[in-house]
PDB file of N, CA and C in Angstrom:
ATOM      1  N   UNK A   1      80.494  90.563 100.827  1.00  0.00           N
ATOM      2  CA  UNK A   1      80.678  91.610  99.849  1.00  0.00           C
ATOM      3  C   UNK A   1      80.393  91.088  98.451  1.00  0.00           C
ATOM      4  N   UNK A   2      79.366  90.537  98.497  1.00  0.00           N
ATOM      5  CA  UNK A   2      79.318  89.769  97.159  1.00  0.00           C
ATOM      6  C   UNK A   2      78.545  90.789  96.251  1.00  0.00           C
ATOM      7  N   UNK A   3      78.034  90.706  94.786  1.00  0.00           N
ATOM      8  CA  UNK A   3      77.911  91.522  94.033  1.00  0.00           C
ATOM      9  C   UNK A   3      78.548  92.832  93.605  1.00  0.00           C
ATOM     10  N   UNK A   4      80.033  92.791  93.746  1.00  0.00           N
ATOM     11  CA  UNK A   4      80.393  93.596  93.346  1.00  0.00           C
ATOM     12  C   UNK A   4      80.673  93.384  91.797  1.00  0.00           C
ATOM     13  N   UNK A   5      81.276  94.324  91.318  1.00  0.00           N
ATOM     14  CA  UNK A   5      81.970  93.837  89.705  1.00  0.00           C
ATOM     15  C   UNK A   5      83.648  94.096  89.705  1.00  0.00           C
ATOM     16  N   UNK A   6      84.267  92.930  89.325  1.00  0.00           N
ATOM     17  CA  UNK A   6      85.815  92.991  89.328  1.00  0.00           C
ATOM     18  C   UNK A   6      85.917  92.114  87.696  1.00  0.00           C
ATOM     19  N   UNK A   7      86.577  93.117  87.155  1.00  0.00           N
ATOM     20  CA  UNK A   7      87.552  93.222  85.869  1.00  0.00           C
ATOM     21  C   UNK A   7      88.565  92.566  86.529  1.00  0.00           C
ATOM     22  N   UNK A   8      89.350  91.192  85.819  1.00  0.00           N
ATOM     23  CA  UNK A   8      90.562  90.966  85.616  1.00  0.00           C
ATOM     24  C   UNK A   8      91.390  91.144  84.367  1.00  0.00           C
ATOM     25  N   UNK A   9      92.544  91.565  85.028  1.00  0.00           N
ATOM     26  CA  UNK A   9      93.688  91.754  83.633  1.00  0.00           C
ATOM     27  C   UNK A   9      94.547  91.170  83.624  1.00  0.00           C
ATOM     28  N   UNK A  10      94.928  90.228  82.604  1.00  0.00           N
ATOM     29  CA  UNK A  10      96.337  89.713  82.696  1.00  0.00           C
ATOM     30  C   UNK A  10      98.017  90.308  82.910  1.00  0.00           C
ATOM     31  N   UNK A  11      98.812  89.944  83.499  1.00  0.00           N
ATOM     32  CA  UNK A  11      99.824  90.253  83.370  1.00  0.00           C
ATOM     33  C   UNK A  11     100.305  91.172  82.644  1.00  0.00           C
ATOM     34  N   UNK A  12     100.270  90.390  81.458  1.00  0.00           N
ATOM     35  CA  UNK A  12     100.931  91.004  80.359  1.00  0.00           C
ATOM     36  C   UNK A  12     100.408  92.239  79.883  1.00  0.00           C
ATOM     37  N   UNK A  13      99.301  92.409  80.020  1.00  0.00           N
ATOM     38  CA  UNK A  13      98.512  93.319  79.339  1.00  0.00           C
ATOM     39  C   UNK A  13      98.063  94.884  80.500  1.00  0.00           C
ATOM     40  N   UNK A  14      98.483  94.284  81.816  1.00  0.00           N
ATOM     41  CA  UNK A  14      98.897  95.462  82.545  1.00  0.00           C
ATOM     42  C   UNK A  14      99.971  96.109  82.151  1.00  0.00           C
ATOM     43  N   UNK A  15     101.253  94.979  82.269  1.00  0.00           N
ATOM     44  CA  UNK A  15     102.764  95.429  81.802  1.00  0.00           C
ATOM     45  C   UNK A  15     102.634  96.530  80.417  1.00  0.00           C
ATOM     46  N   UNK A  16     101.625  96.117  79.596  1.00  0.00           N
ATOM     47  CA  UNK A  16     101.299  97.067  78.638  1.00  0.00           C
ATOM     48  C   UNK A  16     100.979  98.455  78.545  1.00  0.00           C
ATOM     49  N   UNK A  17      99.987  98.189  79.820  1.00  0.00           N
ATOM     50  CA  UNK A  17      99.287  99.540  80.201  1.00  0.00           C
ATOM     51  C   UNK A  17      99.873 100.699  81.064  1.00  0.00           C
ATOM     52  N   UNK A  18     100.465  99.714  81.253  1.00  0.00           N
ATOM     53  CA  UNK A  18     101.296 100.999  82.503  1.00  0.00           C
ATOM     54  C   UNK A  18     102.749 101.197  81.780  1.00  0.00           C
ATOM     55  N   UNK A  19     103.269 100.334  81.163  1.00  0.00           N
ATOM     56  CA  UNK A  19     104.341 101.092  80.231  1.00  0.00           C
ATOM     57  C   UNK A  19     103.543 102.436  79.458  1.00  0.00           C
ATOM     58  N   UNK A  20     102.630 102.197  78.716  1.00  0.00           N
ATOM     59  CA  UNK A  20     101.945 103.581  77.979  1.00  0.00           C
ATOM     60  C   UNK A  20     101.274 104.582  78.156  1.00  0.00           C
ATOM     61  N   UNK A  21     101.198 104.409  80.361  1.00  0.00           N
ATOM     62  CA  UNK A  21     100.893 105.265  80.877  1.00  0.00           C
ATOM     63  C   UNK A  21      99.524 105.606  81.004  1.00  0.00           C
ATOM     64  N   UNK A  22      99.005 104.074  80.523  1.00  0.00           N
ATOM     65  CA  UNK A  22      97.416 104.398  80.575  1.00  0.00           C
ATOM     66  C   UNK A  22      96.679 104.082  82.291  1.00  0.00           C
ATOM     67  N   UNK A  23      97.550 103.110  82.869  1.00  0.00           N
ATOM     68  CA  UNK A  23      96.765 102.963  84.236  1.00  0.00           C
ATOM     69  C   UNK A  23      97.789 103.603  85.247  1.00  0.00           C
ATOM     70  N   UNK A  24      97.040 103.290  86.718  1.00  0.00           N
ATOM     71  CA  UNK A  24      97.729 103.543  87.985  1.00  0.00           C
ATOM     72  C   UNK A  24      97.827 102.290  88.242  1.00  0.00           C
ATOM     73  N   UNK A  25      98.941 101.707  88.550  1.00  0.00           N
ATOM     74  CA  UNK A  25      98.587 100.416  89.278  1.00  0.00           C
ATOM     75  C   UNK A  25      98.648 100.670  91.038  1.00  0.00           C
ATOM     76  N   UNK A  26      98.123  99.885  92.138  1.00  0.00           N
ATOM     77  CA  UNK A  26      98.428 100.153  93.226  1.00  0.00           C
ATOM     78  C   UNK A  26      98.431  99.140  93.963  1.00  0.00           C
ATOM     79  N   UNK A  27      99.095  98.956  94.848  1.00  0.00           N
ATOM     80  CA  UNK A  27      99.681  97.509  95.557  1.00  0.00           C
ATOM     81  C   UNK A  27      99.326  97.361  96.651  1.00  0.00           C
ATOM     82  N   UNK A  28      98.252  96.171  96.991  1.00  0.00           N
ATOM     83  CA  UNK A  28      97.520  96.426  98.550  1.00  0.00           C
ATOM     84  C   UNK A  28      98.565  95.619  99.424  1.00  0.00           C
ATOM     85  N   UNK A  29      99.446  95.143  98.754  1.00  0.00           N
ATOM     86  CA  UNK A  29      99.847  94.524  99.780  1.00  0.00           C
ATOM     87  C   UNK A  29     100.577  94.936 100.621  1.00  0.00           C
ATOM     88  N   UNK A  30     101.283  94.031 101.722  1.00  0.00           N
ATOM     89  CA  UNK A  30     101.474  95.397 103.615  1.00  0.00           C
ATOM     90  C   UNK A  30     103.735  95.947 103.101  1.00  0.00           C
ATOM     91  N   UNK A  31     103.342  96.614 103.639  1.00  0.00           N
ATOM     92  CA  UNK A  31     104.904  97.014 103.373  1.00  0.00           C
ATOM     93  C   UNK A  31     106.040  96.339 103.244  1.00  0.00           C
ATOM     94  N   UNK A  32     106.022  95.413 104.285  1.00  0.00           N
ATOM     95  CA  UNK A  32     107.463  94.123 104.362  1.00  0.00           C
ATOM     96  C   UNK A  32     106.896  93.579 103.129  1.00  0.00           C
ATOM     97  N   UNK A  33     106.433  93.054 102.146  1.00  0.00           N
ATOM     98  CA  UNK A  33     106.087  92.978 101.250  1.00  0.00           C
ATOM     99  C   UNK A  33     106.385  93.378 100.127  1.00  0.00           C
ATOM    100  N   UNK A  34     106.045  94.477 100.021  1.00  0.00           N
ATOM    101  CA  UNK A  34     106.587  95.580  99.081  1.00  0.00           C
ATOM    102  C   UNK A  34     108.107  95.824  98.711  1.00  0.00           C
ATOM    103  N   UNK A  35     108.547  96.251 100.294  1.00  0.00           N
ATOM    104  CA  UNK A  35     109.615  96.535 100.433  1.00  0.00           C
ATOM    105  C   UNK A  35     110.501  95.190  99.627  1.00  0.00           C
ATOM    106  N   UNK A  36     110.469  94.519  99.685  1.00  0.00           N
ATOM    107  CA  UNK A  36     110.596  92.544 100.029  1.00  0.00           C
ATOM    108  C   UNK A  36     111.048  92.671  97.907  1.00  0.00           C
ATOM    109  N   UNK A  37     109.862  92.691  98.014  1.00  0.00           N
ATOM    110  CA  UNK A  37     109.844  92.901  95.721  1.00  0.00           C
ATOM    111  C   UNK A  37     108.381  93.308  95.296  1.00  0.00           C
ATOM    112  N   UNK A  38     108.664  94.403  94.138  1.00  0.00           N
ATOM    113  CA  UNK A  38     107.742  95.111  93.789  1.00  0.00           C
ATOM    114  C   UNK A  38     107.547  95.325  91.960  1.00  0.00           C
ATOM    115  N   UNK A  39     106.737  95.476  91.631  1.00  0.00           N
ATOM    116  CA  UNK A  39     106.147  95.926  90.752  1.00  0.00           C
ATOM    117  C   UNK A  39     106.815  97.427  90.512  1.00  0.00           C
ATOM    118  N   UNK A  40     107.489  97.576  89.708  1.00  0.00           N
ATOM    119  CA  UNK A  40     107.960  98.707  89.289  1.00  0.00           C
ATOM    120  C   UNK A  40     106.585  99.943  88.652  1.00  0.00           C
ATOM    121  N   UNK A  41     106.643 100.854  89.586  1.00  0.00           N
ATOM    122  CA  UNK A  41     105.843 101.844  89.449  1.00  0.00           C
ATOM    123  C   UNK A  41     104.677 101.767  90.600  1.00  0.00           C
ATOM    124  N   UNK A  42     104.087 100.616  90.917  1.00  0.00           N
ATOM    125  CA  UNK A  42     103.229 100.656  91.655  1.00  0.00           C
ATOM    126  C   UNK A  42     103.220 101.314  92.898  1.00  0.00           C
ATOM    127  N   UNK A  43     101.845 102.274  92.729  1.00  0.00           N
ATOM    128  CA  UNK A  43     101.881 102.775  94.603  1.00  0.00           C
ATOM    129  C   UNK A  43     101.966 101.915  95.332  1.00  0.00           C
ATOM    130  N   UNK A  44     101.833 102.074  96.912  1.00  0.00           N
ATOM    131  CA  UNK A  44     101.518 101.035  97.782  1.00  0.00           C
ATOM    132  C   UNK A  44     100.447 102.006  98.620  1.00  0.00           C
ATOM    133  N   UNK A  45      99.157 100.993  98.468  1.00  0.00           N
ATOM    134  CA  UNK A  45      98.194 101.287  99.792  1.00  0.00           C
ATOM    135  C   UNK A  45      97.624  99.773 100.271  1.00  0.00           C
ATOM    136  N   UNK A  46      99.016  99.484 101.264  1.00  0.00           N
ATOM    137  CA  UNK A  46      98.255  98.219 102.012  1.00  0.00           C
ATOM    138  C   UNK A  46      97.212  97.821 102.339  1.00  0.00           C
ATOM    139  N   UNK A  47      96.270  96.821 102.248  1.00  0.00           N
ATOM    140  CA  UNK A  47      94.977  96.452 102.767  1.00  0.00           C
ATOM    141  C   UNK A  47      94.746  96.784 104.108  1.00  0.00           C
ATOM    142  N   UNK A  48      95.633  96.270 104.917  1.00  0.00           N
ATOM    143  CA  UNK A  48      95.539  96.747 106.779  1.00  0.00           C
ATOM    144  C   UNK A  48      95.152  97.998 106.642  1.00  0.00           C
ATOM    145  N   UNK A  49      95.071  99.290 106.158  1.00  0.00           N
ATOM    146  CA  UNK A  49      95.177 100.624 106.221  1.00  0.00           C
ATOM    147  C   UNK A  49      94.365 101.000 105.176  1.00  0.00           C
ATOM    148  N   UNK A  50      93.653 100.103 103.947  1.00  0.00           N
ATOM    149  CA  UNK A  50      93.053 100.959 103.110  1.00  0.00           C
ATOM    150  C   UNK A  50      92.105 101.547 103.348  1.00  0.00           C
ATOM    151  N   UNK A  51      92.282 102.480 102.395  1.00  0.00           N
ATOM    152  CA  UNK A  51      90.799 103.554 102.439  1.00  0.00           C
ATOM    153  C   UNK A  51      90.829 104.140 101.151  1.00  0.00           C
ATOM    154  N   UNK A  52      89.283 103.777 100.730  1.00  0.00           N
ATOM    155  CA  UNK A  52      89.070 103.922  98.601  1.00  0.00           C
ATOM    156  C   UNK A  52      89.509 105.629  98.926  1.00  0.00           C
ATOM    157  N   UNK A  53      89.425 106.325  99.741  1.00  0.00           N
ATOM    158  CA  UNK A  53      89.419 107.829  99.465  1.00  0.00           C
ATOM    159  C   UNK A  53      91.252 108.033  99.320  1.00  0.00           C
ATOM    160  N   UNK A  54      91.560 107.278  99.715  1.00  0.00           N
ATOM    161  CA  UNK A  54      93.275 107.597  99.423  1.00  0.00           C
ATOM    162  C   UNK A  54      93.623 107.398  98.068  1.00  0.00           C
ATOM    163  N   UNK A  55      92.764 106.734  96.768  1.00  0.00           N
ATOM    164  CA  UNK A  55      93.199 105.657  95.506  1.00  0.00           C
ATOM    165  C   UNK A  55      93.302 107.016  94.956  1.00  0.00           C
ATOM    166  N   UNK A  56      94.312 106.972  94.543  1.00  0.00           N
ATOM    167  CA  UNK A  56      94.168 108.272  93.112  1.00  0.00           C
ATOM    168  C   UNK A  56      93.330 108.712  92.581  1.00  0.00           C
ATOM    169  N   UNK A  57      93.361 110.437  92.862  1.00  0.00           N
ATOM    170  CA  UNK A  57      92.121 110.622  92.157  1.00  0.00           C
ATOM    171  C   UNK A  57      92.052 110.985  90.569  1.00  0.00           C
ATOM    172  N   UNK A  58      90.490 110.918  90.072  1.00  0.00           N
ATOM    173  CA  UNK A  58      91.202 111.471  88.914  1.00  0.00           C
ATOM    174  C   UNK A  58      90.096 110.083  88.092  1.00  0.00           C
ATOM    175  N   UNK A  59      90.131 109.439  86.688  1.00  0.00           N
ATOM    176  CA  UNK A  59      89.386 108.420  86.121  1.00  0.00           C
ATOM    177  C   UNK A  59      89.660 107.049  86.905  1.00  0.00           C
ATOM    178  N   UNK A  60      88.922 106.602  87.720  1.00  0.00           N
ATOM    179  CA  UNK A  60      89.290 105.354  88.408  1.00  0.00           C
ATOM    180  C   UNK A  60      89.067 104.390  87.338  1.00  0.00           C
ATOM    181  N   UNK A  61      88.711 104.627  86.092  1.00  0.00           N
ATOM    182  CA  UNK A  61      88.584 103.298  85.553  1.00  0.00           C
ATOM    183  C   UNK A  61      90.210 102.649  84.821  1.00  0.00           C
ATOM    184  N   UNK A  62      91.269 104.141  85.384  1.00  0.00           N
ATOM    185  CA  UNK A  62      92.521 103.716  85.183  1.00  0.00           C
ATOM    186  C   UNK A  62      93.567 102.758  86.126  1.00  0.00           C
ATOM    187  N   UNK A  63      92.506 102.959  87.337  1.00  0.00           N
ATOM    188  CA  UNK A  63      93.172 102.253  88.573  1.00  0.00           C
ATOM    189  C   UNK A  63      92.886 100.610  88.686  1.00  0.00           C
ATOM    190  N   UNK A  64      94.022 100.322  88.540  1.00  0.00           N
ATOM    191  CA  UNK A  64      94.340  98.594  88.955  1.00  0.00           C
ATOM    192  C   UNK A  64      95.009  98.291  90.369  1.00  0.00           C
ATOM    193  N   UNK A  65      94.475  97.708  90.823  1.00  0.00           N
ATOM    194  CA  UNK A  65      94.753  96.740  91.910  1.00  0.00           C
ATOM    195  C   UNK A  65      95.501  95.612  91.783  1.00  0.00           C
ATOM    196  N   UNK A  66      96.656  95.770  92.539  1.00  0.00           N
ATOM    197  CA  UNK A  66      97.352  94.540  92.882  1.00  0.00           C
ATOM    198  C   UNK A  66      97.767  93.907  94.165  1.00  0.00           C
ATOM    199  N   UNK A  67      98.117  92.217  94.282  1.00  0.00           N
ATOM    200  CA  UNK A  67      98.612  92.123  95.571  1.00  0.00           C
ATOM    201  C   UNK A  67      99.769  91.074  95.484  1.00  0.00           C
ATOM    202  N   UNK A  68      99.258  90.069  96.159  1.00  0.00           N
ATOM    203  CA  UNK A  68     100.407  88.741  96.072  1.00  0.00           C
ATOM    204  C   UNK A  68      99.947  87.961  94.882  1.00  0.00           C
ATOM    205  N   UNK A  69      98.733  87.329  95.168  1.00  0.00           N
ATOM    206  CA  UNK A  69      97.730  86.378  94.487  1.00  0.00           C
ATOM    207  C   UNK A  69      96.349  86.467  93.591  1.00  0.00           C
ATOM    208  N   UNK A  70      96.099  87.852  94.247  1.00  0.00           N
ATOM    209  CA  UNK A  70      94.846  88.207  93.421  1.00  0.00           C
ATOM    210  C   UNK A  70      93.558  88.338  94.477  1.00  0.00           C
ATOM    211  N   UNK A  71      93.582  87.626  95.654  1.00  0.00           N
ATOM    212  CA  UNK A  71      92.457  87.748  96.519  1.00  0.00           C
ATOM    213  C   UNK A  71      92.668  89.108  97.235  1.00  0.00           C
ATOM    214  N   UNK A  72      93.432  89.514  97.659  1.00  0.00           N
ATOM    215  CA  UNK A  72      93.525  90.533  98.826  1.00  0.00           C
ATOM    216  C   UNK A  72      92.897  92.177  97.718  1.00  0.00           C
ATOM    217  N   UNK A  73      93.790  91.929  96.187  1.00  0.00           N
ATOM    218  CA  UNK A  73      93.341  93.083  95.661  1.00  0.00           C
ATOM    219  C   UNK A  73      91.778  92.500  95.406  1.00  0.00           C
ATOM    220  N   UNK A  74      91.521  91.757  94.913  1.00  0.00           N
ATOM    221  CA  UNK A  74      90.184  91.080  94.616  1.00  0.00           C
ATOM    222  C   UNK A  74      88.830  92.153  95.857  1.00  0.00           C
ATOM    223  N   UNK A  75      89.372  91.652  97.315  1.00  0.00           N
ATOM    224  CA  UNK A  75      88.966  92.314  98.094  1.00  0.00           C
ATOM    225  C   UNK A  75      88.942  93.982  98.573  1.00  0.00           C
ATOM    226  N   UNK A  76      89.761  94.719  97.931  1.00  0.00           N
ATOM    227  CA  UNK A  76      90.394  95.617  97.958  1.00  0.00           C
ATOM    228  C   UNK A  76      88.518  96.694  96.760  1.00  0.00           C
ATOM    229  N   UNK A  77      89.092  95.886  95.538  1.00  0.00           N
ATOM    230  CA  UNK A  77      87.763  96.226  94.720  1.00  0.00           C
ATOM    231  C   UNK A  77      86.906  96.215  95.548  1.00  0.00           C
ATOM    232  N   UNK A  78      86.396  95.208  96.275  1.00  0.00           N
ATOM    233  CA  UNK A  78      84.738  95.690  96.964  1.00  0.00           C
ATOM    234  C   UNK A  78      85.138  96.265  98.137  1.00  0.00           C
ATOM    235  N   UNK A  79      85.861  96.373  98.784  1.00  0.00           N
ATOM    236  CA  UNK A  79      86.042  97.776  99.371  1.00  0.00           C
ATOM    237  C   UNK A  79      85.412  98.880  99.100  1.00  0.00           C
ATOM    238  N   UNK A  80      86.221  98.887  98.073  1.00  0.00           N
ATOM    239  CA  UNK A  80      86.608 100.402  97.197  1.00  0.00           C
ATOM    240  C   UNK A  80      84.596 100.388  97.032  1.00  0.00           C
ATOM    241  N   UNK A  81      84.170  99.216  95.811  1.00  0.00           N
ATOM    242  CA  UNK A  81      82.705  99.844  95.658  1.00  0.00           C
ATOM    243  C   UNK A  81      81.521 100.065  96.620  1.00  0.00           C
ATOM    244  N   UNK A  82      82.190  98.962  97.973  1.00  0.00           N
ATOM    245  CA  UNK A  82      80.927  99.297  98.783  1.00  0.00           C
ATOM    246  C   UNK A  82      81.287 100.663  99.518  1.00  0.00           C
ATOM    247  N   UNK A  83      82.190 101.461  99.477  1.00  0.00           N
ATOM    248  CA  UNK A  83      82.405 102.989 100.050  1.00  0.00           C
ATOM    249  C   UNK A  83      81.858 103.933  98.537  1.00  0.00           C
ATOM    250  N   UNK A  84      82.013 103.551  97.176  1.00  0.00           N
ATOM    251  CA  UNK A  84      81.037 104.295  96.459  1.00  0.00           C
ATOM    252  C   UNK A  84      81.724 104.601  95.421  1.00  0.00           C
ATOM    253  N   UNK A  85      83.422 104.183  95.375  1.00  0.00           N
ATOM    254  CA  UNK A  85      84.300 104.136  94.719  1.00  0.00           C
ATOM    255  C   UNK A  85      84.197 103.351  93.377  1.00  0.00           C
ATOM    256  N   UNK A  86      84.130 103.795  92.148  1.00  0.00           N
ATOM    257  CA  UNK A  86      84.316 102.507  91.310  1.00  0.00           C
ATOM    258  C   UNK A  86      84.926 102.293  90.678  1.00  0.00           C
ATOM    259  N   UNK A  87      85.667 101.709  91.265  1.00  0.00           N
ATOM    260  CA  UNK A  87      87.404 101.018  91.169  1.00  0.00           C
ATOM    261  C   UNK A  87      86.904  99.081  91.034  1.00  0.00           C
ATOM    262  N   UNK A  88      87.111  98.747  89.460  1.00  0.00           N
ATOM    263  CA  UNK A  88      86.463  97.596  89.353  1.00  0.00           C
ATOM    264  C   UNK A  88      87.573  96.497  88.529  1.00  0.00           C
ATOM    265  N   UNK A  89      88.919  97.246  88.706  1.00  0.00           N
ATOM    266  CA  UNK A  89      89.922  96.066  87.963  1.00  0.00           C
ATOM    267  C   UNK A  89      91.226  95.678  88.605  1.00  0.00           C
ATOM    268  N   UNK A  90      91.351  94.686  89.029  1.00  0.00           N
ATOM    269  CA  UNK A  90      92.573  94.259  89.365  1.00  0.00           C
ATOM    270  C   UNK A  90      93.359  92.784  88.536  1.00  0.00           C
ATOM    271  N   UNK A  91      94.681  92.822  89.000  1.00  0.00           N
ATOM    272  CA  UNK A  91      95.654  92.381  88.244  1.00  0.00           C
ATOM    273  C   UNK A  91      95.348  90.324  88.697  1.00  0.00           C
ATOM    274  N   UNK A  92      95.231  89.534  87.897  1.00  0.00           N
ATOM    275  CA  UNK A  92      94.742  88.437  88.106  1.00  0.00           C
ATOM    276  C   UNK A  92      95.765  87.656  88.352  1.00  0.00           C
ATOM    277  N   UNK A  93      95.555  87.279  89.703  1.00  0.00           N
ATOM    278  CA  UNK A  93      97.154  86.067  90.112  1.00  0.00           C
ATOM    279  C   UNK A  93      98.102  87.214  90.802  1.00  0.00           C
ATOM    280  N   UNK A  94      97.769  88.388  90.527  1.00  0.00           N
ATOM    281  CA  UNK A  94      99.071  89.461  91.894  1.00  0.00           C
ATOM    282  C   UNK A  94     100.278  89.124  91.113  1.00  0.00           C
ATOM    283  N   UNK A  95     101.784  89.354  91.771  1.00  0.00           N
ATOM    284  CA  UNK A  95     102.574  89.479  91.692  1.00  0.00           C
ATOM    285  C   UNK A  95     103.261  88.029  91.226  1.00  0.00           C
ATOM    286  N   UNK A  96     102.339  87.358  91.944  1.00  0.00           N
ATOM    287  CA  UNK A  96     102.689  86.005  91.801  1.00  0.00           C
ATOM    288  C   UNK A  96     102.634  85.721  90.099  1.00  0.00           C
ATOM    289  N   UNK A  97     101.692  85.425  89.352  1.00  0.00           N
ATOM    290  CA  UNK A  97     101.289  85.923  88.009  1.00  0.00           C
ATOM    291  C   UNK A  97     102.108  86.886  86.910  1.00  0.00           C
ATOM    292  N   UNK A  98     102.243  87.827  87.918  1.00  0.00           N
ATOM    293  CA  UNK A  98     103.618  88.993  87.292  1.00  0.00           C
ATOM    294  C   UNK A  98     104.344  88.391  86.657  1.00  0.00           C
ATOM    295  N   UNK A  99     105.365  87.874  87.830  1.00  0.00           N
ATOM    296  CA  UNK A  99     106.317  86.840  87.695  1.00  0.00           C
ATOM    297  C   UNK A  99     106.564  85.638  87.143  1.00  0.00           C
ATOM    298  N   UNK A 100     105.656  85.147  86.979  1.00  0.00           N
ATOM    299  CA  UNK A 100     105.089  83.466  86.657  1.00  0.00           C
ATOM    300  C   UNK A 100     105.021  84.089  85.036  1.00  0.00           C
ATOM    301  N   UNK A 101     104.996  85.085  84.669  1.00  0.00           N
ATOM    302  CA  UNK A 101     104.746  85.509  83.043  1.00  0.00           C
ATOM    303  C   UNK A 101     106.175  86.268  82.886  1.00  0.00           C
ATOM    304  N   UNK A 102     107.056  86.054  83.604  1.00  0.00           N
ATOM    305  CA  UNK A 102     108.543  86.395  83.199  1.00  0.00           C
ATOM    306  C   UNK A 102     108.875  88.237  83.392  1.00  0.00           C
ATOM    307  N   UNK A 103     107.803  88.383  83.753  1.00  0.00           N
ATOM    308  CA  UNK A 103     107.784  90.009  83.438  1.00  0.00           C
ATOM    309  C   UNK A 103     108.525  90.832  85.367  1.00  0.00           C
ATOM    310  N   UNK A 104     109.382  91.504  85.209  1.00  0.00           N
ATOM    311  CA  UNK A 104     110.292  91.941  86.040  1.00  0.00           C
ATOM    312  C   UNK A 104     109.619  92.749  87.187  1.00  0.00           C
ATOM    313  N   UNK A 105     110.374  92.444  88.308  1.00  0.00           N
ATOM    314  CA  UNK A 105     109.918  93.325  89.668  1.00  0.00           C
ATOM    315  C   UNK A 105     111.449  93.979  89.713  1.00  0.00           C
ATOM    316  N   UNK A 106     110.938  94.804  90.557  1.00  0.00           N
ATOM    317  CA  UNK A 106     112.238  95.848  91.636  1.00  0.00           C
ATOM    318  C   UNK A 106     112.125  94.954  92.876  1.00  0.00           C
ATOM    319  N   UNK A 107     113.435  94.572  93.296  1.00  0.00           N
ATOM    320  CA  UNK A 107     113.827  94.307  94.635  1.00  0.00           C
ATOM    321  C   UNK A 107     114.651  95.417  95.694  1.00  0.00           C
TER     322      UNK A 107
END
């Protein structure tokens, strides 16, 4: 799946965006997961089950991708563009990153 295009965003600067209501964030990762600790606000559309036609509709250039680490949403993006979707930004480092920048989950 190479040549796709993926936007990374830092942490912090998601935490920004989605406080002001400018993005969707959405969480590929699988439910025990989720369930486990989350990103406050984020949908969940697990990778096992995705499908770009489920991502919110509406300006995808508001939709961010997240996961644990950054690869699974990483993968998630070329998904999304090789079905025709262009959904081209996810959250760099996942949850892991979130956290690692002090910034709060829901358990």
């Amino acid at each position: 799946m190479s040549g796709y295009t993926l936007v990374e965003l830092e942490p912090a600067e998601v935490q920004a965006r989605l406080a002001r209501g400018e993005i969707v964030l959405v969480d590929v990762r699988e439910d025990n997961e989720i369930a486990a600790e989350r990103i406050a606000g984020a949908l969940a559309l697990p990778l096992s089950r995705f499908d770009p036609a489920a991502l919110p509709q509406g300006d995808v250039s508001k939709i961010v991708l997240s996961c644990g680490g950054g690869k699974r949403s990483a993968l998630a993006v070329a998904k999304a563009q090789a079905a025709g979707v262009k959904v081209s930004t996810h959250l760099r480092g996942g949850i892991a990153a979130w956290k690692a920048a002090g910034l709060p989950t829901e358990r």
